[in-house]
Each structure stands twice: as structure tokens, then as C-alpha cells.
C-alpha atoms as a PDB file:
ATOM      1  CA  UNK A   1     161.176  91.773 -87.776  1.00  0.00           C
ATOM      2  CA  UNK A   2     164.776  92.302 -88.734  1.00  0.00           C
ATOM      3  CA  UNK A   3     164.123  90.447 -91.763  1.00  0.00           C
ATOM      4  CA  UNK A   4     162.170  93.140 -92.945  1.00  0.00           C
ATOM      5  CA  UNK A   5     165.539  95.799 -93.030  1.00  0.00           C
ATOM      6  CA  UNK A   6     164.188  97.036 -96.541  1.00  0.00           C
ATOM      7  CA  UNK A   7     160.396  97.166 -95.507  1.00  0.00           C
ATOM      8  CA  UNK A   8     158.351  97.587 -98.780  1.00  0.00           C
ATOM      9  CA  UNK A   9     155.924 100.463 -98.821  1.00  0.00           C
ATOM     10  CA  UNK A  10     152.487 100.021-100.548  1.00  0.00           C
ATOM     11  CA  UNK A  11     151.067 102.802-103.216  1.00  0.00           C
ATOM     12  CA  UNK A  12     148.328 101.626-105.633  1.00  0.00           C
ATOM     13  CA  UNK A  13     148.343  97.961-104.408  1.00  0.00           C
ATOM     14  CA  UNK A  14     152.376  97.562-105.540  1.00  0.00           C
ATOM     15  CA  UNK A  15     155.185  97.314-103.632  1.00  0.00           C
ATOM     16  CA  UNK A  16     158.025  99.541-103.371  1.00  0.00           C
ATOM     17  CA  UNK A  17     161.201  99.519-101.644  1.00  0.00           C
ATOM     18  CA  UNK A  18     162.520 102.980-100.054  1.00  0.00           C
ATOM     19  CA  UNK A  19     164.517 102.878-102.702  1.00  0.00           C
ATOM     20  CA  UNK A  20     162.339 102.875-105.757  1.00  0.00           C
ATOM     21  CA  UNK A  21     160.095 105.197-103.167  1.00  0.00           C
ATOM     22  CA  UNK A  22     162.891 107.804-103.471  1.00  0.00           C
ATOM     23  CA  UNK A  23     163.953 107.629-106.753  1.00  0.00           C
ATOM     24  CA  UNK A  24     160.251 107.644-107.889  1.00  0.00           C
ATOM     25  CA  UNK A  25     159.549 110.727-104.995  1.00  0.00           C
ATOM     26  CA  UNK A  26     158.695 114.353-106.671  1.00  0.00           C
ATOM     27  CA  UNK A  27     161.763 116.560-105.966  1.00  0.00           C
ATOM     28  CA  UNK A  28     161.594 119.775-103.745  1.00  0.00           C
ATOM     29  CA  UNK A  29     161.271 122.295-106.183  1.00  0.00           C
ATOM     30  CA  UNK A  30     164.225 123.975-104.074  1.00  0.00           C
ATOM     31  CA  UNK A  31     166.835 121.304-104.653  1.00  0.00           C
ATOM     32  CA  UNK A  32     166.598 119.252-107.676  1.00  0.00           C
ATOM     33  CA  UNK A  33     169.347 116.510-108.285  1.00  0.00           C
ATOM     34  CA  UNK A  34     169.914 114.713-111.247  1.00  0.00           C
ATOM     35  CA  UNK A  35     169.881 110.765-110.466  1.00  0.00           C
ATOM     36  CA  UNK A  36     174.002 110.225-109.564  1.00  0.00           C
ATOM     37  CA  UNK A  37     173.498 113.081-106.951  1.00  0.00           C
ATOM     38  CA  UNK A  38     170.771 111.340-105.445  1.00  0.00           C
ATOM     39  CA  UNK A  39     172.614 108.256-105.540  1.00  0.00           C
ATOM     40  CA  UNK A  40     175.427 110.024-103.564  1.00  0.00           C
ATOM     41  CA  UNK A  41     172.703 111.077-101.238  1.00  0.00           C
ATOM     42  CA  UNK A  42     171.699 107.552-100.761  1.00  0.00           C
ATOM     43  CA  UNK A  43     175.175 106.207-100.279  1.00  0.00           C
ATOM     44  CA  UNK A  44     176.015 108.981 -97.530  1.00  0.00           C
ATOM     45  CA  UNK A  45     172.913 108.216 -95.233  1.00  0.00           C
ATOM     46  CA  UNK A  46     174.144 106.198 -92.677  1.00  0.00           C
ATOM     47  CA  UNK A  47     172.163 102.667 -91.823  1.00  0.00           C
ATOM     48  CA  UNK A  48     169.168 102.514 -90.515  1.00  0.00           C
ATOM     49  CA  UNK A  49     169.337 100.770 -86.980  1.00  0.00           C
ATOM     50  CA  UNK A  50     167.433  97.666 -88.595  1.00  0.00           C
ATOM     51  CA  UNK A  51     170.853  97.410 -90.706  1.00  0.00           C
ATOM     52  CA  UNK A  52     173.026  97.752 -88.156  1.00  0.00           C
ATOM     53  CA  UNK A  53     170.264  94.837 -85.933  1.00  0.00           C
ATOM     54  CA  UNK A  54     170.157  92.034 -89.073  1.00  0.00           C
ATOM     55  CA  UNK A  55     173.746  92.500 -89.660  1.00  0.00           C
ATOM     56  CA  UNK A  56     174.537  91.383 -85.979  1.00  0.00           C
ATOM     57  CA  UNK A  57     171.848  89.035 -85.791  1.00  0.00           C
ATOM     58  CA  UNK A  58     172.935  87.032 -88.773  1.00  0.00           C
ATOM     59  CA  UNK A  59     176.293  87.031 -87.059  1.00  0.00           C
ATOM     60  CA  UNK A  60     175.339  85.832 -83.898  1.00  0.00           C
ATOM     61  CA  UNK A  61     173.183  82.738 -85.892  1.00  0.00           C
ATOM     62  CA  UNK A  62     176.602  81.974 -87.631  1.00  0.00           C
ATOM     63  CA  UNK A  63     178.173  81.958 -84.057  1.00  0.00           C
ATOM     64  CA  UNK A  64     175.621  79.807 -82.583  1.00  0.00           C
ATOM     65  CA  UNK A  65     175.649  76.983 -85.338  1.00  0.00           C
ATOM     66  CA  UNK A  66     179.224  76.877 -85.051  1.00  0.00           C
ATOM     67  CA  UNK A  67     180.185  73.306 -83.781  1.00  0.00           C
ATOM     68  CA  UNK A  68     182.128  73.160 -80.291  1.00  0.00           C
ATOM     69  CA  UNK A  69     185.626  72.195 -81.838  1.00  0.00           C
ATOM     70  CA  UNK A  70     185.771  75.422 -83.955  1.00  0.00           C
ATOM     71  CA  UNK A  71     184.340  77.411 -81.182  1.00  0.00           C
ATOM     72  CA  UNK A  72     186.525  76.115 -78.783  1.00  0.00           C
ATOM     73  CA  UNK A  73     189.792  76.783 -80.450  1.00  0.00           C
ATOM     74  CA  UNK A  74     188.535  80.142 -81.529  1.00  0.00           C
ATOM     75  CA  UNK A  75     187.687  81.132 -77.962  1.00  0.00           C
ATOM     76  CA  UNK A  76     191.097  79.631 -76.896  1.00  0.00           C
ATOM     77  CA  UNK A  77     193.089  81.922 -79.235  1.00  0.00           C
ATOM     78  CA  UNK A  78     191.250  84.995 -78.355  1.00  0.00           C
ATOM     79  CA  UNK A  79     192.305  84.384 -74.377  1.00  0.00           C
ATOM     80  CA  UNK A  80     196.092  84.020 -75.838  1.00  0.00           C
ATOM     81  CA  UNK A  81     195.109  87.590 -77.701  1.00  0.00           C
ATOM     82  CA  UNK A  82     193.431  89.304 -74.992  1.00  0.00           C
ATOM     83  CA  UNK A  83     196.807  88.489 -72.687  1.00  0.00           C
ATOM     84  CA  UNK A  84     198.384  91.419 -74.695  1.00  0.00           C
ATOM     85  CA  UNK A  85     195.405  94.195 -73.287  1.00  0.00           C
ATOM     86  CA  UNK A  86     197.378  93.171 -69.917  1.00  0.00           C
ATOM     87  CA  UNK A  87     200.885  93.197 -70.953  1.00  0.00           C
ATOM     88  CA  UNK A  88     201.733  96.304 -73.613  1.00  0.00           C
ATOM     89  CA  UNK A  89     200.051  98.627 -70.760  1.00  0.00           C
ATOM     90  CA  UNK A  90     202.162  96.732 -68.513  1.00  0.00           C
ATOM     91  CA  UNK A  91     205.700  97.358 -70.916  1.00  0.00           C
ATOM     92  CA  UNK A  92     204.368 100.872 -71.683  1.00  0.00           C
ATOM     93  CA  UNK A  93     203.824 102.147 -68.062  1.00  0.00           C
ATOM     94  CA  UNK A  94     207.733 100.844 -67.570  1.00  0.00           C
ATOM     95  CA  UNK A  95     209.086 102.757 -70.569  1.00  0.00           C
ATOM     96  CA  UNK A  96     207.159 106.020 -70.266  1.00  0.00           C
ATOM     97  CA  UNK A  97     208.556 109.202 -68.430  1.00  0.00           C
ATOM     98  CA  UNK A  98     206.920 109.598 -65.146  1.00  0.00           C
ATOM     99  CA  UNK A  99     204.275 112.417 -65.573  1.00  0.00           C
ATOM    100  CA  UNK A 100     200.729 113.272 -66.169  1.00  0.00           C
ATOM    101  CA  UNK A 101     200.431 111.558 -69.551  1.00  0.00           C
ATOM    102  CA  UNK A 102     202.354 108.772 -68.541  1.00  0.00           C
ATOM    103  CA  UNK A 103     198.401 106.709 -67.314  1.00  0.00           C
ATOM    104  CA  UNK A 104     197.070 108.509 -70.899  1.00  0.00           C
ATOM    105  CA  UNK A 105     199.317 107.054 -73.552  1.00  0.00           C
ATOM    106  CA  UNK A 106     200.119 103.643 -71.428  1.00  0.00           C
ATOM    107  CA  UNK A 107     196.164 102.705 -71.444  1.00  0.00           C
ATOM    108  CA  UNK A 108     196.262 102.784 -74.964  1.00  0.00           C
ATOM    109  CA  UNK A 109     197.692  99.769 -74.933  1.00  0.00           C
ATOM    110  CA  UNK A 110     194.595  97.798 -73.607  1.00  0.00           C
ATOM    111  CA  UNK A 111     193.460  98.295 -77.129  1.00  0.00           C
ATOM    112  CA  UNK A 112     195.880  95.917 -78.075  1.00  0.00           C
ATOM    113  CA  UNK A 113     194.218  92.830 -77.414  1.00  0.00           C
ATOM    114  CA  UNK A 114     190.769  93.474 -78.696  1.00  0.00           C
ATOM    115  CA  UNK A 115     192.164  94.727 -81.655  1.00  0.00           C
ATOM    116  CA  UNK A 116     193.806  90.992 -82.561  1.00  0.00           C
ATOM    117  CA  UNK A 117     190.394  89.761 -81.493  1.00  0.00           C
ATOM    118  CA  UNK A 118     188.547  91.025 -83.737  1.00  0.00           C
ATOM    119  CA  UNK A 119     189.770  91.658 -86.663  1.00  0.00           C
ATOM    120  CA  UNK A 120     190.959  88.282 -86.792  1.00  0.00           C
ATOM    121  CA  UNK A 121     187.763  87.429 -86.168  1.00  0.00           C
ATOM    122  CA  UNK A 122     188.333  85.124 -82.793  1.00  0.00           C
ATOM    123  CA  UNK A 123     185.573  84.264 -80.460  1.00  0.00           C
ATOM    124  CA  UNK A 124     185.115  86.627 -77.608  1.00  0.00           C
ATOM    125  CA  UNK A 125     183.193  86.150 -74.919  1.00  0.00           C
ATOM    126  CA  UNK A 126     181.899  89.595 -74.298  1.00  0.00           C
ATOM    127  CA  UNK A 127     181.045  89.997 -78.136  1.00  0.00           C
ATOM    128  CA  UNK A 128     178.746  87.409 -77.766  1.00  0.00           C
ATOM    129  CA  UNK A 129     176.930  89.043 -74.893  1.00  0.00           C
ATOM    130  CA  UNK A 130     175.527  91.151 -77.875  1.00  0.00           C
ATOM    131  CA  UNK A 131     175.520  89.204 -81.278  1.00  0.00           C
ATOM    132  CA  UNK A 132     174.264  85.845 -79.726  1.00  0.00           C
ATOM    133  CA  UNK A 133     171.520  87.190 -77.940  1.00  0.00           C
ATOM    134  CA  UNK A 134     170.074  89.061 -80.666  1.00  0.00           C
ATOM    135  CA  UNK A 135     168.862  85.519 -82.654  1.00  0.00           C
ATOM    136  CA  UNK A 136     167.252  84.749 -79.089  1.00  0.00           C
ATOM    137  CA  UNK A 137     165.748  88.120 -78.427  1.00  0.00           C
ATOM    138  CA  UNK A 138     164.281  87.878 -82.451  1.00  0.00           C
ATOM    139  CA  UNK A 139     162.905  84.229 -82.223  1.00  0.00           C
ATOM    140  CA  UNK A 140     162.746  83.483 -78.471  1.00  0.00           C
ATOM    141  CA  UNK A 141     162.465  79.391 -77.626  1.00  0.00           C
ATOM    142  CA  UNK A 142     163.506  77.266 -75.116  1.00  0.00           C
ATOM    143  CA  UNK A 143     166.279  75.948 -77.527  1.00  0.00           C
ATOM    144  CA  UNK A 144     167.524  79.338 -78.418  1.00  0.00           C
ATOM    145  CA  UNK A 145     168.324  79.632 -74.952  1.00  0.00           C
ATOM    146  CA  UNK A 146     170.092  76.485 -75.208  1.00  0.00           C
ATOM    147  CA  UNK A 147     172.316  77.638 -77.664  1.00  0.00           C
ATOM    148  CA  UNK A 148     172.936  80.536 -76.191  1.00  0.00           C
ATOM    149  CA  UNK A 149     174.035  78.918 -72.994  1.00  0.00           C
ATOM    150  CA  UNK A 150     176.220  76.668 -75.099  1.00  0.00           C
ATOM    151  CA  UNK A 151     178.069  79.171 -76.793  1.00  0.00           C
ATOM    152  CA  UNK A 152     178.309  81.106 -73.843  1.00  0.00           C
ATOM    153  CA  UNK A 153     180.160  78.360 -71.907  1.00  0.00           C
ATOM    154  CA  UNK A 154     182.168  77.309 -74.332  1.00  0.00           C
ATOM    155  CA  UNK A 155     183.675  80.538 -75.288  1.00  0.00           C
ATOM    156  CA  UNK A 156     183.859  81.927 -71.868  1.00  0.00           C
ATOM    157  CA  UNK A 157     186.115  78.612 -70.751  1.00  0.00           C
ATOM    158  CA  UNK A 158     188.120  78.687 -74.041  1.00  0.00           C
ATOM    159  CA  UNK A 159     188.840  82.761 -73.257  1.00  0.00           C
ATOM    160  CA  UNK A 160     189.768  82.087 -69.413  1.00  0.00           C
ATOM    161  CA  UNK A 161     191.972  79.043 -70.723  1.00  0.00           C
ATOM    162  CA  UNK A 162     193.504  81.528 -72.793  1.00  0.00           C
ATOM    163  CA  UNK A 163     194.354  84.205 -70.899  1.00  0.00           C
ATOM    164  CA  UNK A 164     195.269  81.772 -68.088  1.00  0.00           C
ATOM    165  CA  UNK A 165     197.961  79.840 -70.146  1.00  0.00           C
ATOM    166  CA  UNK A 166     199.407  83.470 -71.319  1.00  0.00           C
ATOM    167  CA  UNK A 167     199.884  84.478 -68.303  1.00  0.00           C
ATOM    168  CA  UNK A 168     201.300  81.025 -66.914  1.00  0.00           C
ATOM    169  CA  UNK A 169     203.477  81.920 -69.807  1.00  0.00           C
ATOM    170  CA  UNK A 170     204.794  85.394 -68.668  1.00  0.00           C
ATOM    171  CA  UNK A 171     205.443  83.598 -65.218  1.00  0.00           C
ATOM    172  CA  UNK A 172     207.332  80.612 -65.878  1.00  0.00           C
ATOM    173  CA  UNK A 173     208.553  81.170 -69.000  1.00  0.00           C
ATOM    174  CA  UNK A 174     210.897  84.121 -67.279  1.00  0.00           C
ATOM    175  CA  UNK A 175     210.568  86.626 -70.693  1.00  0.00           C
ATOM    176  CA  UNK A 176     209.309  90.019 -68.505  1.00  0.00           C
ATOM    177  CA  UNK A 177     212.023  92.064 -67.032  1.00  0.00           C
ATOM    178  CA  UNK A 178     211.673  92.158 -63.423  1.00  0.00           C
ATOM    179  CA  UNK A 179     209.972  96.042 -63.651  1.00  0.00           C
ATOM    180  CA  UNK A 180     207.351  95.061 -65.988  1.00  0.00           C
ATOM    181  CA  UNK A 181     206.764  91.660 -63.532  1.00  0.00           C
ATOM    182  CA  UNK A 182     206.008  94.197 -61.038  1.00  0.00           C
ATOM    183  CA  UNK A 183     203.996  96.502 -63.156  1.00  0.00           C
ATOM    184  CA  UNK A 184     201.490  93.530 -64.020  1.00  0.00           C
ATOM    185  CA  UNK A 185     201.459  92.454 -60.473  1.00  0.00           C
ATOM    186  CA  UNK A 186     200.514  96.540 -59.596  1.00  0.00           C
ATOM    187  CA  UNK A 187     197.750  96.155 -62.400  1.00  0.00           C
ATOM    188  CA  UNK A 188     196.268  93.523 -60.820  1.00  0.00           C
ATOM    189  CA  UNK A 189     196.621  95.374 -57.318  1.00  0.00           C
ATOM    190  CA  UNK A 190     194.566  98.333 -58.715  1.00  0.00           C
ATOM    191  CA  UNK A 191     191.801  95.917 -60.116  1.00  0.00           C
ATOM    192  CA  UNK A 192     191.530  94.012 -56.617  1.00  0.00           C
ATOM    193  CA  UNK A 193     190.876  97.142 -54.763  1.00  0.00           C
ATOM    194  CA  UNK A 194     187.516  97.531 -56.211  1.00  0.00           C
ATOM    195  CA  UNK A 195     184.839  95.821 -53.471  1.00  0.00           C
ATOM    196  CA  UNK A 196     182.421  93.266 -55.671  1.00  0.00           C
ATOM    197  CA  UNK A 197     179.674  96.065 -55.868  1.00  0.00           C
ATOM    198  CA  UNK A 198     182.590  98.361 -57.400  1.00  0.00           C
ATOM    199  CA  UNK A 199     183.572  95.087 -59.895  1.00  0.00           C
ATOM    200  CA  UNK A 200     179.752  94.726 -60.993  1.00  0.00           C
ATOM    201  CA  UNK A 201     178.899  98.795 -61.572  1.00  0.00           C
ATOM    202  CA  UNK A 202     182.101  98.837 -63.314  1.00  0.00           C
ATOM    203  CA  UNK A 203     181.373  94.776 -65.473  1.00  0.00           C
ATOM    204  CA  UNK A 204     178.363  96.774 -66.445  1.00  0.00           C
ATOM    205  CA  UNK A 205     179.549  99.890 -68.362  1.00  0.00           C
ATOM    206  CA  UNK A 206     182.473  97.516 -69.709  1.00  0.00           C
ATOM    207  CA  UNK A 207     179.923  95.223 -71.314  1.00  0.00           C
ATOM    208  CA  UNK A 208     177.882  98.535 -72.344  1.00  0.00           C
ATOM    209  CA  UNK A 209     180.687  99.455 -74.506  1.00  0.00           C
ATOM    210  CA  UNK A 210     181.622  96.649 -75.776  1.00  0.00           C
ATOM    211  CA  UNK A 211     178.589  95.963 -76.956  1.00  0.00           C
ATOM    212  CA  UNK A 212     178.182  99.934 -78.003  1.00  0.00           C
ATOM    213  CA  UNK A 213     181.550  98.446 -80.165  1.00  0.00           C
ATOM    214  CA  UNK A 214     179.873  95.717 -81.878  1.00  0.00           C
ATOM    215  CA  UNK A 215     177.002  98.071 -83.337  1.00  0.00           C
ATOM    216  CA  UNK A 216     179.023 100.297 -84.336  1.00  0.00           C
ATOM    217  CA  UNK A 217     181.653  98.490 -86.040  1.00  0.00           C
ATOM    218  CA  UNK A 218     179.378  96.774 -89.285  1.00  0.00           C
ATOM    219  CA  UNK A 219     178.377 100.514 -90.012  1.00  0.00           C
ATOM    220  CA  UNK A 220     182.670 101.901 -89.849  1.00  0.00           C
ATOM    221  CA  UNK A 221     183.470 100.961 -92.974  1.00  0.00           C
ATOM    222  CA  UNK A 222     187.128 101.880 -93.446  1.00  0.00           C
ATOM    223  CA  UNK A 223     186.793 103.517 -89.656  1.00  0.00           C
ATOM    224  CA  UNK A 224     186.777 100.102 -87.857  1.00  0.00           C
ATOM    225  CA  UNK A 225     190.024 100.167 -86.003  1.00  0.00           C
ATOM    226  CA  UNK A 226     189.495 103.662 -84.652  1.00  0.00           C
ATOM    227  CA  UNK A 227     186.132 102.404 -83.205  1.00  0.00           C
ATOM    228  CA  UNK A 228     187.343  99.037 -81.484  1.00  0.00           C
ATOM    229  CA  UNK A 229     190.599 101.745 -80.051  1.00  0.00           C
ATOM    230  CA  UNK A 230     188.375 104.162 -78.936  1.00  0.00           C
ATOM    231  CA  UNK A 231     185.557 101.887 -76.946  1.00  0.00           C
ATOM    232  CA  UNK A 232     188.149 100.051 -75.307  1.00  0.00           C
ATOM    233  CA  UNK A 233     190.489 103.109 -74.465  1.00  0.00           C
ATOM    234  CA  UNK A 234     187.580 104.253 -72.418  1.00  0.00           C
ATOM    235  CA  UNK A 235     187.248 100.844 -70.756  1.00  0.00           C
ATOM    236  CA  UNK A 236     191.126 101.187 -69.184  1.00  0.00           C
ATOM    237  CA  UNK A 237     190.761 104.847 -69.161  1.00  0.00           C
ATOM    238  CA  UNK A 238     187.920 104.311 -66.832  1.00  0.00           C
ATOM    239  CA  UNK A 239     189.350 101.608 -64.668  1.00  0.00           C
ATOM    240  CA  UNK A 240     186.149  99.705 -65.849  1.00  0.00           C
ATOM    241  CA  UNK A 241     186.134  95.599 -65.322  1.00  0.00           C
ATOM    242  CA  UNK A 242     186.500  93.639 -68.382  1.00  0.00           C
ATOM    243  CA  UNK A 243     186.363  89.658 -67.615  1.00  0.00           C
ATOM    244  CA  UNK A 244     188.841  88.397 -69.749  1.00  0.00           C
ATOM    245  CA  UNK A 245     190.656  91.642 -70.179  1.00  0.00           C
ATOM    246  CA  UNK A 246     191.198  91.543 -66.645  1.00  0.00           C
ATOM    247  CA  UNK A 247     191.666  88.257 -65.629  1.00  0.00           C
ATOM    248  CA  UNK A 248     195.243  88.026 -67.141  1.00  0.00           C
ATOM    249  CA  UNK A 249     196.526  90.550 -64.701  1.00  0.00           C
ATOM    250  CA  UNK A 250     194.649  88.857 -61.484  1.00  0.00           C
ATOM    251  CA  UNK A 251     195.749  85.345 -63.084  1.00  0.00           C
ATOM    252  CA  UNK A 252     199.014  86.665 -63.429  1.00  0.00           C
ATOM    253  CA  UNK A 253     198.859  87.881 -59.076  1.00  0.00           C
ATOM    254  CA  UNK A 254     197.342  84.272 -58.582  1.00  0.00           C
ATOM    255  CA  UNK A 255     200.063  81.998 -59.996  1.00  0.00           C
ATOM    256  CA  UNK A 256     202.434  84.343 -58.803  1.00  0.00           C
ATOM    257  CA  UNK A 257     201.224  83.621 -55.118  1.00  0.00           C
ATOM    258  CA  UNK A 258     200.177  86.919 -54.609  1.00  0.00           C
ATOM    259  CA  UNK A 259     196.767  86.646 -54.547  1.00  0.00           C
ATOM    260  CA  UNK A 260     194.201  84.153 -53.117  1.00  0.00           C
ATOM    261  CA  UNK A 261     191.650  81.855 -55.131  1.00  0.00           C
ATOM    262  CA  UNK A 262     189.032  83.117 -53.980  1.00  0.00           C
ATOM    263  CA  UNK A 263     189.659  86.324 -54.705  1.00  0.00           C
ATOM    264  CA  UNK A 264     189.995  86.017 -58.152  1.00  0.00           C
ATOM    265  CA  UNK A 265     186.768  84.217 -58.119  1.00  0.00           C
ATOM    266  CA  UNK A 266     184.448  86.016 -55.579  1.00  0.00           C
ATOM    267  CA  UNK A 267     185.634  89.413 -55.851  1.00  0.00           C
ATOM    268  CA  UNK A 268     186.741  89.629 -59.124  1.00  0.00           C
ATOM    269  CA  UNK A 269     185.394  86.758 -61.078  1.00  0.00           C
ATOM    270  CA  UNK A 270     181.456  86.291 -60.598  1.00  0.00           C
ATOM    271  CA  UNK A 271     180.884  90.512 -60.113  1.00  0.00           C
ATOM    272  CA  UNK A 272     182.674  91.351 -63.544  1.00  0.00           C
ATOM    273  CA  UNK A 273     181.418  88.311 -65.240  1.00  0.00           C
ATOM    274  CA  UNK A 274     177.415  89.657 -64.171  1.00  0.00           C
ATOM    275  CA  UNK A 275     178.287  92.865 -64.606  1.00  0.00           C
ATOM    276  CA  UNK A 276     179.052  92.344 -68.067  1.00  0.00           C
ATOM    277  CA  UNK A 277     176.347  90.404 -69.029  1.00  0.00           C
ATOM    278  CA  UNK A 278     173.996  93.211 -67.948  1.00  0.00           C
ATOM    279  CA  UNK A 279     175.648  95.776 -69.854  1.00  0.00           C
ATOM    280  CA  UNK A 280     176.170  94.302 -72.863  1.00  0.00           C
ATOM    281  CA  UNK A 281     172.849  91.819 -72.611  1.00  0.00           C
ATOM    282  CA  UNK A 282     170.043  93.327 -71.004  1.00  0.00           C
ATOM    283  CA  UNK A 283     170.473  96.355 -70.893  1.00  0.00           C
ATOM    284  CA  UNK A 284     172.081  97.165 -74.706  1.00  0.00           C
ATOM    285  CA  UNK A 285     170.957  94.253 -77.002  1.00  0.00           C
ATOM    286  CA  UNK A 286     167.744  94.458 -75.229  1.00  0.00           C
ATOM    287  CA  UNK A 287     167.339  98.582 -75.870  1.00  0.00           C
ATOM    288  CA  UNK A 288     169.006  98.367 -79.339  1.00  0.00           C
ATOM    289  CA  UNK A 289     166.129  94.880 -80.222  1.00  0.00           C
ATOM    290  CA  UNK A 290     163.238  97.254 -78.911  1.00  0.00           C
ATOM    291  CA  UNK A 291     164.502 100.077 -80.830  1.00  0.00           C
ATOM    292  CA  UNK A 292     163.946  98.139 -84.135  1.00  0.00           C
ATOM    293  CA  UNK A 293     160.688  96.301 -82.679  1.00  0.00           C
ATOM    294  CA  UNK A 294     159.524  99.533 -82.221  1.00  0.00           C
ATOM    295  CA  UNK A 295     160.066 100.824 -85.774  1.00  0.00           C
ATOM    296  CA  UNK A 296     158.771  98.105 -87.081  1.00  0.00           C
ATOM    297  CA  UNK A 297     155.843  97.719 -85.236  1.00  0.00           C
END
């Protein structure tokens, strides 16, 4: 299926690739370009979706065969990274004049920590909701699940490891000045006053656009960073629940006595965690994998 990102046409019993189809193609009579401005041409189309699908997929295969050491440490760092989506809107929303714009410029700051991810190439869980499943929605088995499930599990306890040891960090290691203490504990505040519906409607469009991130991002080219700022802006902007994102803040409120267990489990915990799963699982992989299926067929 994906395999086939440069399907060969047929003419005459040979095979052609779109490429050779084109550059062999009469020219409209109404705009005839010599061969370098049809090369342009070529080189400003944008992928086609099967690209953009093989691309990920062969991503997501590297991810999977990756051995549970390397995983583990990789998933480990990336909870350290994603502590800083928690604290810069945290030191921003201190330093900022009161005021309309105040919410606007301090969210950019959740950016932070997905940017570090990523381009350093760490293993985050909610990236995986969309590159590992795409090898599994491909080639579907019994052991692909298995995979799946392993990487899954591993990352996702190496990311709240992570994220819980930065924030055990900001506690006890006494570096926040007491206003940005209280701004992380008023971040958390905000999260924990969504009820567990609110957590998994809002887990949802959170893993949507992550996972709207992670197609995008092999086609950006020199636009990458603007791409991983912009889809996660949106995420704080909107208030929506990120798992690991958000679990530094309510981590932070739980070692700080401030907030029950449980709550960080059953209201915030399990409802994210689903909710992001179904956005960027099945509801994106799977649309984006029947897109191409569907071309293909």
C-alpha cells in the first residue's frame, strides 16, 4: 500500500513512474516549459498524502524495533523536556503585565517543551499514538499489536517518570520563586476543574493535533518549528488536556499536598490518557491510513 508512494503507471505494456509520465506528457499548447521549469513545477507540488503516510510509517517501524533500554531512556528524557511546557508558562504568566494579552503571549510557552522533544528527537508518548500505529494499521497481526502495546508502555512510563522527577525537582529542590510556585499550583487548579467527560473531549482534540503535528512536520521542510509552535499553541490556547504536558502541573499540586491521588489518576489521568489515544489513534491515523487505502485502491 504505502510502499507503492511512486505507483508506476502502465502505457504500451511498460512502466512509468509519474515522473517519466510527466516529463514524457504532451504540453498544453497554452503553457509550454522548457524541462528546468517543469522541474521547478515538480519540486513546488507539495507531497502526495502517500508521502507524507510511508514517511511516518517507516518511522513508527524504526520506533517499534527499538530495544527497551534505548526506548526507555529516550522516553525518560522527553518527561524531563516536557516539564518545561509547565514551567516557562508558569515564569511567563509571573513576569507579564496584567492585561488581555497577558494568557496570549504566556501560552506560548507550552511550546517549549515539545519543541526540545522533537527536534531532539526524544520519545513521546503522544507521537506514537500516530507513527506506531501506522505499521499496525498497514500490516495488521496479532504481534503488531504486541509491539505496539510495548512501545506504548514503555514510553508512556518513561514520559510520566519524567515529568514526575521534574517536577519533584521544582518542589524540593527550592529553585521557583514563591510567585511562580503558586502560578504552577494555579495551572494545575485550572486543569482539575475540568469533570472527566471535560478531560476526555478535551484528551481528544489534544491528541488530534498532535497527531495533525506529526503529518505535517516531514512535509515543513525549513518550516518545522513554526508547525510544532503553532499545533501546540492551540493545545494551551484551548485549555485542551495533554497527558504528559499536563501531568507536570497536577504532579507538581500532588507532591505539593495539594491535591489527592486519585485525582490525578481518575479525573485527570485515565480521561486525558483515552482521550488522546482517540484523537490521535482512531480517529486521525485511522482517517489519514484510509485516505491513502483509498487512493490506492
Amino acid at each position: 500500500m504505502a510502499d507503492n508512494a511512486s505507483s508506476p503507471t502502465h502505457e504500451g505494456g511498460a512502466e512509468q513512474t509519474g515522473e517519466e509520465a510527466d516529463a514524457n506528457a504532451k504540453p498544453d499548447p497554452q503553457f509550454e516549459l522548457s524541462p528546468s521549469e517543469r522541474a521547478k513545477v515538480r519540486d513546488s507540488l507539495p507531497p502526495r498524502a502517500q508521502v507524507l503516510h510511508e514517511t511516518i510509517r517507516k518511522q513508527g517501524t524504526v520506533e517499534l524495533e527499538r530495544n527497551a533500554a534505548a526506548l526507555g531512556w529516550s522516553s525518560l528524557a522527553a518527561g524531563l523536556s516536557m516539564g518545561f511546557s509547565a514551567l516557562v508558562p508558569a515564569i511567563l504568566n509571573v513576569h507579564l503585565a496584567e492585561g488581555p494579552s497577558r494568557f496570549l503571549i504566556a501560552t506560548l510557552g507550552y511550546a517549549v517543551g515539545f519543541l526540545i522533544v522533537i527536534l531532539a528527537r526524544q520519545q513521546l508518548f503522544t507521537e506514537n499514538t500516530m507513527t506506531a500505529v501506522l505499521p499496525m494499521m498497514t500490516k495488521p497481526s496479532a504481534s503488531a499489536f504486541r509491539q505496539l502495546l510495548r512501545l506504548w508502555g514503555i514510553v508512556l512510563i518513561g514520559n510520566l517518570l519524567g515529568v514526575s522527577v521534574f517536577a519533584l525537582g521544582l518542589l524540593y529542590g527550592r529553585v521557583l520563586e514563591p510567585a511562580v510556585h503558586d502560578a504552577m499550583l494555579t495551572l494545575a487548579q485550572h486543569i482539575l476543574a475540568n469533570t472527566p467527560w471535560q478531560m476526555f473531549a478535551k484528551g481528544v482534540v489534544a491528541g488530534w493535533l498532535i497527531a495533525t503535528m506529526v503529518w505535517l512536520v516531514p512535509a515543513a521542510d525549513n518550516a518545522k518549528v513554526p508547525i510544532i509552535v503553532l499545533m501546540t499553541y492551540l493545545i494551551g490556547l484551548g485549555g485542551f488536556t495533554h497527558i504528559i504536558a499536563g501531568s507536570t502541573e497536577v504532579l507538581f499540586a500532588v507532591f505539593d499536598g495539594r491535591v489527592p491521588w486519585h485525582d490525578y489518576v481518575l479525573l485527570f489521568g485515565l480521561p486525558t490518557l483515552a482521550g488522546n489515544i482517540v484523537g490521535g489513534s482512531l480517529i486521525f491515523a485511522l482517517i489519514s491510513h484510509a485516505q491513502v487505502r483509498s487512493d490506492d485502491a
